[in-house]
Protein backbone atom coordinates (compact mmCIF):
# COMPACT_ATOMS: atom_id res chain seq x y z
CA UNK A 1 126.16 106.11 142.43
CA UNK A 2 126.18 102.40 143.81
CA UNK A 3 122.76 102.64 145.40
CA UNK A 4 120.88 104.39 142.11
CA UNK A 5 122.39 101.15 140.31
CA UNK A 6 120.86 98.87 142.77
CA UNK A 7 117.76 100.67 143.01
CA UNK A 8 117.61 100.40 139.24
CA UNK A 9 118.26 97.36 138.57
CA UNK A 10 115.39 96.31 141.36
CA UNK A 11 112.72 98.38 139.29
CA UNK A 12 113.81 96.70 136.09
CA UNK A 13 113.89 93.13 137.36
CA UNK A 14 111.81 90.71 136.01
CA UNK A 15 109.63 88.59 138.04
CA UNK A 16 110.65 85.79 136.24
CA UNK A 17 110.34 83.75 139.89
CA UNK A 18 106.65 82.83 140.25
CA UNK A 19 106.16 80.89 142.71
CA UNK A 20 103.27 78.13 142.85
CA UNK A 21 102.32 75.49 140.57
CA UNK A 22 101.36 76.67 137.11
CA UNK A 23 97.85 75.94 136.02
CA UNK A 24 96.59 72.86 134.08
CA UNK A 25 93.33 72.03 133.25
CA UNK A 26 93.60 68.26 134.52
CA UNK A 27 92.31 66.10 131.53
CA UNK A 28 88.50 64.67 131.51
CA UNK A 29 86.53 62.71 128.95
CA UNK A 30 83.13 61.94 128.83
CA UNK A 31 83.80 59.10 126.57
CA UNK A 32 82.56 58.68 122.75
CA UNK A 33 79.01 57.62 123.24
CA UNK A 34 76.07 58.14 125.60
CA UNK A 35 74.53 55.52 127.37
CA UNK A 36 71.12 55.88 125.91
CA UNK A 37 72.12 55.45 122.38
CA UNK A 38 71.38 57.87 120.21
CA UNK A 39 72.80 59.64 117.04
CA UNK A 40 75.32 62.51 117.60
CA UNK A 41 75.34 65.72 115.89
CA UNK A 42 79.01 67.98 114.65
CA UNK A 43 76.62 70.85 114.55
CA UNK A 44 75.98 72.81 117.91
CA UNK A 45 72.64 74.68 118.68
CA UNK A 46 72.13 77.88 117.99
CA UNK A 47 72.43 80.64 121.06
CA UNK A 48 68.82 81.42 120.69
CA UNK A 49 67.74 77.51 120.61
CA UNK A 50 64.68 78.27 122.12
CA UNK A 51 63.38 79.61 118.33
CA UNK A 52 63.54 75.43 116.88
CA UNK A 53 60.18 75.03 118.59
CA UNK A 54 58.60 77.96 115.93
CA UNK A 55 56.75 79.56 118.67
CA UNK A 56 56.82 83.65 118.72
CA UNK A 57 55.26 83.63 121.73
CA UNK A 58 57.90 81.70 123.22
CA UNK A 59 60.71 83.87 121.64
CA UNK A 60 59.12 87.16 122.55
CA UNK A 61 58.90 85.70 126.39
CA UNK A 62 62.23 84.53 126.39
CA UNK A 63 63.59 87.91 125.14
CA UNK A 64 61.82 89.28 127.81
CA UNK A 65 62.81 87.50 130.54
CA UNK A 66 66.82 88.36 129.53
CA UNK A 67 66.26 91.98 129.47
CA UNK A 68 64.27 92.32 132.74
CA UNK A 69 64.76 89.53 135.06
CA UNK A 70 65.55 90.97 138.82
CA UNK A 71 67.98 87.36 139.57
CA UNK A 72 69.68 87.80 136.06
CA UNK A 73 70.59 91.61 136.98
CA UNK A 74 71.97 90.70 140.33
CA UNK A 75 74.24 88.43 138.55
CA UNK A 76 75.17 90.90 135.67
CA UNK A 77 76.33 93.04 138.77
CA UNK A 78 78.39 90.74 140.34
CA UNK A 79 80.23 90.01 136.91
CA UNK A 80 80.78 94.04 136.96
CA UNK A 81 81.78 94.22 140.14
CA UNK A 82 84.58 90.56 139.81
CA UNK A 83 86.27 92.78 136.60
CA UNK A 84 86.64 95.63 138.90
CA UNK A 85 88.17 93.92 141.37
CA UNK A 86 90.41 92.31 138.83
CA UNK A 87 91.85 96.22 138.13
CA UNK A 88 92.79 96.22 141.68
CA UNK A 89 95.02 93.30 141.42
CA UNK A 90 96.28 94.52 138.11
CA UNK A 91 97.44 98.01 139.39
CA UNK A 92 99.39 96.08 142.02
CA UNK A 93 101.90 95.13 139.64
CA UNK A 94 102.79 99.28 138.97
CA UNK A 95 104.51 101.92 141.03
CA UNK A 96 101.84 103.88 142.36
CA UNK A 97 102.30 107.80 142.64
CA UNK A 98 100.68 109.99 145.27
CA UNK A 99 100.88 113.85 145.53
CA UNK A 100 100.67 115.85 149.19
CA UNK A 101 100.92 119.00 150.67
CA UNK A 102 100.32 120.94 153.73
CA UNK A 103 100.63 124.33 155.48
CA UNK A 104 100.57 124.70 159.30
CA UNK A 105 100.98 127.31 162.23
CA UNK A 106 102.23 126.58 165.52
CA UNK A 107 102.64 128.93 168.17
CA UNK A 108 104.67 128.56 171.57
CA UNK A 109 104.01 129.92 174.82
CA UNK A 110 104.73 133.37 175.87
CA UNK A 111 105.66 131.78 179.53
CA UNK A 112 107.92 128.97 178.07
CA UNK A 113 110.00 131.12 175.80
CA UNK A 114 110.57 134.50 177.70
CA UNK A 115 112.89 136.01 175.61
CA UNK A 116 111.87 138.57 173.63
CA UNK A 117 114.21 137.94 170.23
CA UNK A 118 111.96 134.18 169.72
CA UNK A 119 109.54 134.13 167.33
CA UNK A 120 106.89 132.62 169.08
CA UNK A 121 104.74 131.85 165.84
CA UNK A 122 106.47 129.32 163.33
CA UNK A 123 104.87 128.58 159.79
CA UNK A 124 105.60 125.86 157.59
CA UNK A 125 104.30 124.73 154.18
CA UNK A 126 105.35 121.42 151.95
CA UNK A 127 104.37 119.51 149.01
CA UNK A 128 105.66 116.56 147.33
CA UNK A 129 105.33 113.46 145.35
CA UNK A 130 105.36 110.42 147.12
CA UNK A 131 106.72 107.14 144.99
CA UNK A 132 106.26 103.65 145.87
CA UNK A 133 107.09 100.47 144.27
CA UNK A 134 106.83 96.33 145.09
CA UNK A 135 108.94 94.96 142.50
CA UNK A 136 106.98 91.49 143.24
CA UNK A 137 110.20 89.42 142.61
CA UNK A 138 108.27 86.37 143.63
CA UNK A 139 104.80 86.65 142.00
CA UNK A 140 103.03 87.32 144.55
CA UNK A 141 101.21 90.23 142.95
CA UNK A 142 100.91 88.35 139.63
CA UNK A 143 99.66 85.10 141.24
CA UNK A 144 96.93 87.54 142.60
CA UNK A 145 95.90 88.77 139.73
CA UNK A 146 95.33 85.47 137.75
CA UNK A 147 93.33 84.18 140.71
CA UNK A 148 90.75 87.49 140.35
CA UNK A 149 91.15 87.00 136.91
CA UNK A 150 90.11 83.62 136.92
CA UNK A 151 87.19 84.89 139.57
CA UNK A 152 85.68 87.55 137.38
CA UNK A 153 85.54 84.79 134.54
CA UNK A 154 83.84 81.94 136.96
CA UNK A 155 81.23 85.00 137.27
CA UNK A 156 80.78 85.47 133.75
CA UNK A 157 80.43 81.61 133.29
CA UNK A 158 78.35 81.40 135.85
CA UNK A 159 76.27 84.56 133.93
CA UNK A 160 75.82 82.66 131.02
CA UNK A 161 74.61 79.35 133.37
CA UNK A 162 72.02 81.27 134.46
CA UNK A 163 70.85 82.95 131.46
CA UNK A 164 70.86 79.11 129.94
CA UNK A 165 68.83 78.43 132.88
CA UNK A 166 66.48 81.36 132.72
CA UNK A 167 65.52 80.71 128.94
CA UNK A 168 64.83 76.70 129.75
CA UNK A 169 62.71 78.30 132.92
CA UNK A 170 60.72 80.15 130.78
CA UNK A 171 60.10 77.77 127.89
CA UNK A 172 59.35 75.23 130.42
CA UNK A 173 56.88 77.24 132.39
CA UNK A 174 55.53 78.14 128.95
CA UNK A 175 54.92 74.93 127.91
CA UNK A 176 53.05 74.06 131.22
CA UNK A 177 50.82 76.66 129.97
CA UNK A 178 50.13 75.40 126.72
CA UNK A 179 49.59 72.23 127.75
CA UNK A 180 47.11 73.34 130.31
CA UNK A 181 45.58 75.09 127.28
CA UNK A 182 45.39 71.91 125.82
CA UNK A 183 43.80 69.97 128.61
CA UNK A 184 41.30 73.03 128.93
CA UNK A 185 40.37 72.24 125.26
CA UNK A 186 39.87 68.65 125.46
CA UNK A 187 37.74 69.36 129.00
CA UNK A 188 35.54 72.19 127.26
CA UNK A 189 34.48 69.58 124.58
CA UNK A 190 33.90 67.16 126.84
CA UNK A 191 31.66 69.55 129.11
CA UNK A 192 29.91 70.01 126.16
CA UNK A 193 29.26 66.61 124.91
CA UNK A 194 28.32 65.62 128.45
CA UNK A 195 25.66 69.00 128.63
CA UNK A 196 24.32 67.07 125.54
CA UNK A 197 24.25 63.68 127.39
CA UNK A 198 22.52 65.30 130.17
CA UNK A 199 19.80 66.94 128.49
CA UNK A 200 19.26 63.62 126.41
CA UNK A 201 19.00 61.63 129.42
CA UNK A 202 16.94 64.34 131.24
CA UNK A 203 14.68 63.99 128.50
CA UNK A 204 13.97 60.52 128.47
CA UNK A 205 13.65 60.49 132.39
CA UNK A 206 10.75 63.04 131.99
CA UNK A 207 8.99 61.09 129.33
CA UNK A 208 8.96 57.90 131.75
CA UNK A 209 11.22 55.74 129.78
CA UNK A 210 14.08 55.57 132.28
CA UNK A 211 14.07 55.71 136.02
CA UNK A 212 16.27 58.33 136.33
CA UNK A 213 19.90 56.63 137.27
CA UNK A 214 21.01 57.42 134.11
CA UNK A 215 20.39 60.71 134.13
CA UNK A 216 21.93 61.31 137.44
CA UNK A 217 25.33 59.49 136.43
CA UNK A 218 25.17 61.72 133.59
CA UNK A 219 24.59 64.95 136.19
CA UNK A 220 28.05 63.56 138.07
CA UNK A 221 29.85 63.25 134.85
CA UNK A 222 28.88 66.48 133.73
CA UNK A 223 30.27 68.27 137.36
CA UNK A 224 32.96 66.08 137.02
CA UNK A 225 34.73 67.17 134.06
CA UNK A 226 33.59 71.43 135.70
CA UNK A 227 35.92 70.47 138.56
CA UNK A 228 38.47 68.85 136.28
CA UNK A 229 38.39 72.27 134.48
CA UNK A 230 38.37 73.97 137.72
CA UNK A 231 41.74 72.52 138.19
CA UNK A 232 43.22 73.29 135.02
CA UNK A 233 42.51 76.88 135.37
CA UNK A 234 44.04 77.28 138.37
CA UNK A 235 47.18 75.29 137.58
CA UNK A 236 47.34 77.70 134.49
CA UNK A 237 47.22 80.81 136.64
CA UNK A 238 49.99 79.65 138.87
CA UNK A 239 52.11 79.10 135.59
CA UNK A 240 51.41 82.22 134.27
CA UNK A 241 52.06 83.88 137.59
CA UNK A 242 55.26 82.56 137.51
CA UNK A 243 55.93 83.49 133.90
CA UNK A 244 55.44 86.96 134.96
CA UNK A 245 57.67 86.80 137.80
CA UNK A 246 60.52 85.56 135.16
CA UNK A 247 59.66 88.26 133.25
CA UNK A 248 60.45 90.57 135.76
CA UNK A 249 56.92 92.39 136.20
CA UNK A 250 53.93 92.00 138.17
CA UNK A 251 51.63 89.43 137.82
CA UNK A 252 48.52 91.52 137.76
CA UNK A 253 50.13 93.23 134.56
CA UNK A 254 50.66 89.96 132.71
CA UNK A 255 48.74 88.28 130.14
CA UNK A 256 49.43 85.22 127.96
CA UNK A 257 46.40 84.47 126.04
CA UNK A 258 45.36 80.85 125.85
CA UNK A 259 46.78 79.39 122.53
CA UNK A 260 48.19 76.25 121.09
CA UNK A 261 51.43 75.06 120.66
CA UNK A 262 52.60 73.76 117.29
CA UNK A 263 52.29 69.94 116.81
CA UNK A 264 55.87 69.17 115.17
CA UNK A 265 59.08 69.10 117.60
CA UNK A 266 62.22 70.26 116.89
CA UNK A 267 65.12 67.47 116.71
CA UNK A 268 67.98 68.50 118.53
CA UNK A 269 70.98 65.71 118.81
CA UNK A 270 73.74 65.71 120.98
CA UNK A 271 77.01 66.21 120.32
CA UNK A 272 80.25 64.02 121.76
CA UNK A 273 80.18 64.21 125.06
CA UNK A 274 83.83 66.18 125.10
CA UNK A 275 82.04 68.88 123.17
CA UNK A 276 79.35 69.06 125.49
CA UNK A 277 81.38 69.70 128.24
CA UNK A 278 83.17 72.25 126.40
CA UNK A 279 80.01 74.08 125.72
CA UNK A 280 78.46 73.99 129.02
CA UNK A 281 79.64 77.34 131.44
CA UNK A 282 79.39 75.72 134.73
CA UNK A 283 82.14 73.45 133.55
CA UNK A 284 83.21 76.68 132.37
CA UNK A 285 82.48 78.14 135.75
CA UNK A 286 84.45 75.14 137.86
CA UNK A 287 87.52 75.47 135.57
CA UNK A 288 88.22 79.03 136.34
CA UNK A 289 87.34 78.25 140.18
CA UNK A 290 89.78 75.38 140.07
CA UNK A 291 92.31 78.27 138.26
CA UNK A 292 91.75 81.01 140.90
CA UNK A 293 92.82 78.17 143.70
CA UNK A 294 95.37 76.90 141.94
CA UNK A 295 96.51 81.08 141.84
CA UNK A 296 96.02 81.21 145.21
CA UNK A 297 98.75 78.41 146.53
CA UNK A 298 101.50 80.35 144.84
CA UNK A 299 100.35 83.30 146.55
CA UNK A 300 100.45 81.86 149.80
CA UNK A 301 104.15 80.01 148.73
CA UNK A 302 105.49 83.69 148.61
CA UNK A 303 104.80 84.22 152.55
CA UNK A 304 108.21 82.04 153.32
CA UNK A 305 110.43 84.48 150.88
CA UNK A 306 111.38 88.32 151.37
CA UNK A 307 108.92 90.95 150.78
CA UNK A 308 110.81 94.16 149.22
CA UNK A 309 109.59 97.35 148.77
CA UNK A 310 111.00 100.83 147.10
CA UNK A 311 110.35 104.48 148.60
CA UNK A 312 111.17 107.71 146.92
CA UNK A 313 109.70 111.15 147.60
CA UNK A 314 109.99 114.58 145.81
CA UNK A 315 108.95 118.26 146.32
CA UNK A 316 109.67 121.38 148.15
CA UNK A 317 109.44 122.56 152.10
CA UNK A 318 109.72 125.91 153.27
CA UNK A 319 108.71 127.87 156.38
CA UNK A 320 107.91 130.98 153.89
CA UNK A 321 105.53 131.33 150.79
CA UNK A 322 107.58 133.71 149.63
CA UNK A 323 110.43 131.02 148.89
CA UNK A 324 108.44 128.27 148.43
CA UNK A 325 109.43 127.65 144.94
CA UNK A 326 113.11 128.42 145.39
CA UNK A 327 116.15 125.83 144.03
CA UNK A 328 116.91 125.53 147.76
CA UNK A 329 113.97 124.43 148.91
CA UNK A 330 114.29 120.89 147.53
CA UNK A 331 113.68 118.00 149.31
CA UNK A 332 114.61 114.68 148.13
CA UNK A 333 113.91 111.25 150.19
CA UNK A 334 115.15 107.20 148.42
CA UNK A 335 114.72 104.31 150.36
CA UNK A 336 114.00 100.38 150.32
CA UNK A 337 112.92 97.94 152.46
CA UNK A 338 112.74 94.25 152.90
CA UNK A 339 110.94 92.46 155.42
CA UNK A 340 111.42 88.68 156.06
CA UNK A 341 109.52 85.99 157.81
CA UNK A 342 111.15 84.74 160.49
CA UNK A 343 108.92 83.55 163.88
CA UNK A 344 105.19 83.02 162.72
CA UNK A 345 104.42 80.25 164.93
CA UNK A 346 103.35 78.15 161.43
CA UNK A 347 101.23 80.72 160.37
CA UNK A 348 102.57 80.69 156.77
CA UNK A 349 102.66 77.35 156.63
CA UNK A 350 98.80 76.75 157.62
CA UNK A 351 98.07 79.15 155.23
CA UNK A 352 99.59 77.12 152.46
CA UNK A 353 97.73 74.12 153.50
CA UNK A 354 94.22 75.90 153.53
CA UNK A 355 95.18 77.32 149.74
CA UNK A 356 96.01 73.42 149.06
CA UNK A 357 93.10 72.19 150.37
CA UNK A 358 91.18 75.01 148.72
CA UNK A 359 92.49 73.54 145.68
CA UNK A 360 91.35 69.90 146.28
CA UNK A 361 88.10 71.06 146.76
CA UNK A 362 87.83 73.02 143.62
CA UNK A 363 89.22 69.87 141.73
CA UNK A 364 86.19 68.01 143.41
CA UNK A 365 83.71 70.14 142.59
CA UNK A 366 84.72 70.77 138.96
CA UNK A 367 84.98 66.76 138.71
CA UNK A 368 81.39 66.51 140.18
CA UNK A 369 80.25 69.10 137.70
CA UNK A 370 81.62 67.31 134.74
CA UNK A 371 79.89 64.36 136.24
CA UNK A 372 76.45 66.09 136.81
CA UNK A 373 76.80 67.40 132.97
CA UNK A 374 76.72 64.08 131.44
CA UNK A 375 73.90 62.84 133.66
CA UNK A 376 71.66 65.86 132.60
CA UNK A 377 72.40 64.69 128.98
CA UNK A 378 72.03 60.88 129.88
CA UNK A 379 68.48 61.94 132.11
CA UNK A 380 67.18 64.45 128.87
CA UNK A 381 67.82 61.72 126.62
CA UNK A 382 66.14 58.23 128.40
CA UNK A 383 62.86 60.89 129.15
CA UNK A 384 62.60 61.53 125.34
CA UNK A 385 62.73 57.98 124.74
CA UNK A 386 60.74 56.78 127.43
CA UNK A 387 57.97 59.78 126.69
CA UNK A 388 57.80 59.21 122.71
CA UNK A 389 57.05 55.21 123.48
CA UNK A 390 54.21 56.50 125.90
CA UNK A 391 52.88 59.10 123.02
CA UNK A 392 52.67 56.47 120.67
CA UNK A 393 50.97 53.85 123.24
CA UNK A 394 48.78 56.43 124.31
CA UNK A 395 47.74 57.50 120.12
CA UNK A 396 46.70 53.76 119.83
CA UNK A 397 44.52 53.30 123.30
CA UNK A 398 43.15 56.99 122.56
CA UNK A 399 41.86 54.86 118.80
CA UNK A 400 40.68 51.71 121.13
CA UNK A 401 39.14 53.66 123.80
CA UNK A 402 36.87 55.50 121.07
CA UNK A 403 35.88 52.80 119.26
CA UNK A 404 34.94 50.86 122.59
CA UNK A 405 32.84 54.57 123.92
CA UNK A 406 31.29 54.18 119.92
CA UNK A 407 30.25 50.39 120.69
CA UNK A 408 29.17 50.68 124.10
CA UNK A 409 27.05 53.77 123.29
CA UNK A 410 25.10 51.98 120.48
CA UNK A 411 24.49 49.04 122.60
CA UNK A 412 22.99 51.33 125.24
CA UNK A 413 21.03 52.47 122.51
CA UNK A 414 19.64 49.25 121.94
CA UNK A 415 19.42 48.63 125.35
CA UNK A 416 22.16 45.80 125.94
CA UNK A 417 23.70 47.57 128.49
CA UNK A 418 23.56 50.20 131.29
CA UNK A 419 24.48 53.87 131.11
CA UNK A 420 27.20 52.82 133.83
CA UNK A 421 29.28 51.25 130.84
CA UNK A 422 28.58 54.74 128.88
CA UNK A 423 29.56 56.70 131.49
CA UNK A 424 33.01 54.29 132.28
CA UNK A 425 33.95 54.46 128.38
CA UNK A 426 33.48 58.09 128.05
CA UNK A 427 35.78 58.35 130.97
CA UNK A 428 38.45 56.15 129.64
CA UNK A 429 38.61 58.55 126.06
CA UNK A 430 39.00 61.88 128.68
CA UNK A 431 41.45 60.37 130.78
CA UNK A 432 43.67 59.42 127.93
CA UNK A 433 43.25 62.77 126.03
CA UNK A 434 44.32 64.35 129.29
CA UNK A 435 47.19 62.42 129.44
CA UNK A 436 48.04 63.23 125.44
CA UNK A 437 48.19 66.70 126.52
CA UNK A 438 50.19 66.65 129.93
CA UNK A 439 52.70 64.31 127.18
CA UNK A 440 53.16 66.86 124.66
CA UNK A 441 53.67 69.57 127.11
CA UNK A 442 56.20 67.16 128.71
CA UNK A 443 57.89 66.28 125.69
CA UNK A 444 58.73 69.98 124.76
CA UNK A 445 59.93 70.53 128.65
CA UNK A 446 62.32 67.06 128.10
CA UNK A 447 63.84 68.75 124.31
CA UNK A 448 64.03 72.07 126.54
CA UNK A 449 66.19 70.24 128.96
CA UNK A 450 68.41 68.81 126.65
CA UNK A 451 69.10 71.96 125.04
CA UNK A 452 70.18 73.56 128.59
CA UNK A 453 71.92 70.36 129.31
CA UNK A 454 73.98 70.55 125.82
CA UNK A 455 75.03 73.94 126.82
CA UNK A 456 72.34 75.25 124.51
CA UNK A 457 74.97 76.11 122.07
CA UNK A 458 75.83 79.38 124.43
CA UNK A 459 78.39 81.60 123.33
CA UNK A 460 78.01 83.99 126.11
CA UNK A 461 76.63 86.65 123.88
């Protein structure tokens, strides 16, 4: 009657011990302001930021890429597979039941056993339920599950990281694109304009009135600006090679027609920094790493204390089928058992320094995460300064540099000057739309970055 009490009162303790230290999320600000001043938004972006810049063409990619990217389904696996682990870890803290059985025949040997009254066959059969219980009176089994826990929801954060960074993949790539289109636009019209230069200067060449320089300057221009486009085209293949690859299909069944983008940009504004860390999964990621080592100290605290276990076993044995099922062939089996560190050599103890150091470096890496976070903001920010000062620089030499190509061409006309300063105006104006172009793409890649780096507003939907 004693030892059912005890045994009871073992299954019904609570493991109110729990060893280790209990988690805290150690306290981190990013401060009130950002270095690169700027005004700060209370409203967060939207999941699907990627729709401010008003491009369908964008949105459908994007879409695309989430549902079929190879990288992004590995991931979504590993997240599957961390919350099944985590039911491992959470059926440790039950009694687990198991059901066996068995029949057997055995026979002895006739030149053994010589009399004739032994039964030299024997037959037995059994079945039974099999009960066993860890009563975890130190947390060991709890501390185990809150650091899979914490593992399963690092995986998810780090889910949602990459699905931030697959959407700012594909708008940048995308943008690449369209501001290849762009450049391919500005080189087309200049192709043209210089066919038209060329068969002007051809033209007066053949009727004697030039010597024929300025028609071959004109010829270089003209195969100039084809291997300029040469260039672009194959820079624009590359992108939307890799576009395709995102998108999880094959290249050679992949298509983005050429385009342009639309000429406003979205305004997107940070938040305070705090929030911004709050929003972004890796820091989401690092804080549930830093949780799962913090789990795993206490876990390696409860190798110094007792381990305790509880046996019981159930069910019938019989050497007949015939009484199998009979009152008397009960069988009944209660036991418990403890088993204590006592010699380990400072096994135990080594462990507990490797979960402690485990823990340091989590701490380090979740500090240098918070860290990288803020730069990404700072870096998105002083590139959408330092890129909208070029734009508008580059808007008034674009004005200059046509006026001066006007000039110079009408005092060619009138024969003040050589072709050569023709040629080295016309030159300037390409050179400067190029530039316009590669800026606009690179202004859209510099807002996508800043939404990724704000934590693009991700709910983990």
């Amino acid at each position: 009657m004693k030892f059912r009490f005890y045994l009871t009162a073992l299954v019904l303790l609570p493991a109110s011990c729990m060893l280790g230290p209990d988690f805290k999320l150690p306290p981190a600000t990013g401060g009130t302001k950002w270095k690169e001043g700027t005004a700060v938004s209370d409203s967060r972006l939207p999941d699907q930021w990627w729709k401010l810049f008003g491009d369908a063409k964008l949105d459908r990619l994007v879409g695309r890429s989430l549902a079929a990217n190879n990288d992004l389904a590995a991931t979504k696996a590993r997240v599957d597979m961390a919350r099944a682990l985590v039911g491992v870890d959470q059926a440790r803290l039950f009694p687990t039941l198991d059901l066996s059985g068995g029949a057997d025949i055995a026979r002895s040997s006739g030149n053994v056993y010589r009399n004739p009254g032994i039964n030299l066959e024997r037959k037995s059969f059994r079945g039974s339920f099999n009960l066993a219980y860890d009563p975890d009176l130190w947390g060991r089994n709890k501390r185990l599950l809150e650091s899979s826990t914490a593992q399963a929801a690092a995986t998810q954060a780090v889910y949602d990281s990459q699905r931030l960074g697959l959407a700012t993949e594909v708008a940048r790539q995308y943008f690449v694109l369209r501001g290849l289109d762009e450049q391919d636009a500005v080189l087309r019209d200049t192709l043209a304009s210089r066919q038209e230069a060329l068969d002007i200067q051809k033209t007066k060449t053949d009727a004697g009135l030039t010597d024929g320089l300025a028609t071959s300057s004109a010829r270089t221009e003209l195969e100039l600006a084809r291997n300029d486009l040469a260039l672009v085209e194959r820079q624009r293949g590359s992108a939307e090679h890799a576009l395709a690859v995102l998108c999880g299909t094959r290249p050679a069944d992949f298509d983005v027609p050429v385009a342009t983008t639309p000429r406003t940009l979205p305004k997107i504004r940070p938040g305070l920094p705090a929030a911004v860390l709050f929003r972004r999964p890796d820091v989401r990621a690092a804080a549930q790493q830093l949780r799962s080592a913090n789990a795993l100290i206490g876990v390696a605290e409860t190798a110094f204390y007792p381990n305790f276990n509880l046996l019981g076993g159930a069910g019938l044995e019989s050497l007949s089928t015939s009484n199998f099922l009979d009152w008397e062939s009960r069988i009944l089996s209660l036991g418990a058992g403890v088993a204590m560190p006592l010699l380990d050599h400072g096994a135990n103890q080594s462990r507990l320094d490797a979960a402690r150091s485990g823990y340091d470096e989590a701490l380090a890496n979740y500090r240098q995460t918070l860290l990288i976070a803020l730069r990404e903001v700072e870096d998105a920010l002083v590139d959408l300064q330092g890129l909208a000062k070029s734009r508008s620089a580059l808007d008034a030499a674009l004005a200059s540099a046509r006026e001066t190509r006007q000039l110079t061409q009408e005092r060619y006309n009138e024969g003040l000057t050589s072709y050569l300063d023709v040629v080295n105006a016309d030159r300037t104006v390409l050179q400067i739309r190029l530039s316009i172009a590669v800026i606009d793409a690179q202004q859209r890649i510099s807002l996508a970055a800043l939404a990724k780096a704000l934590g693009g507003g991700w709910s983990g939907k």
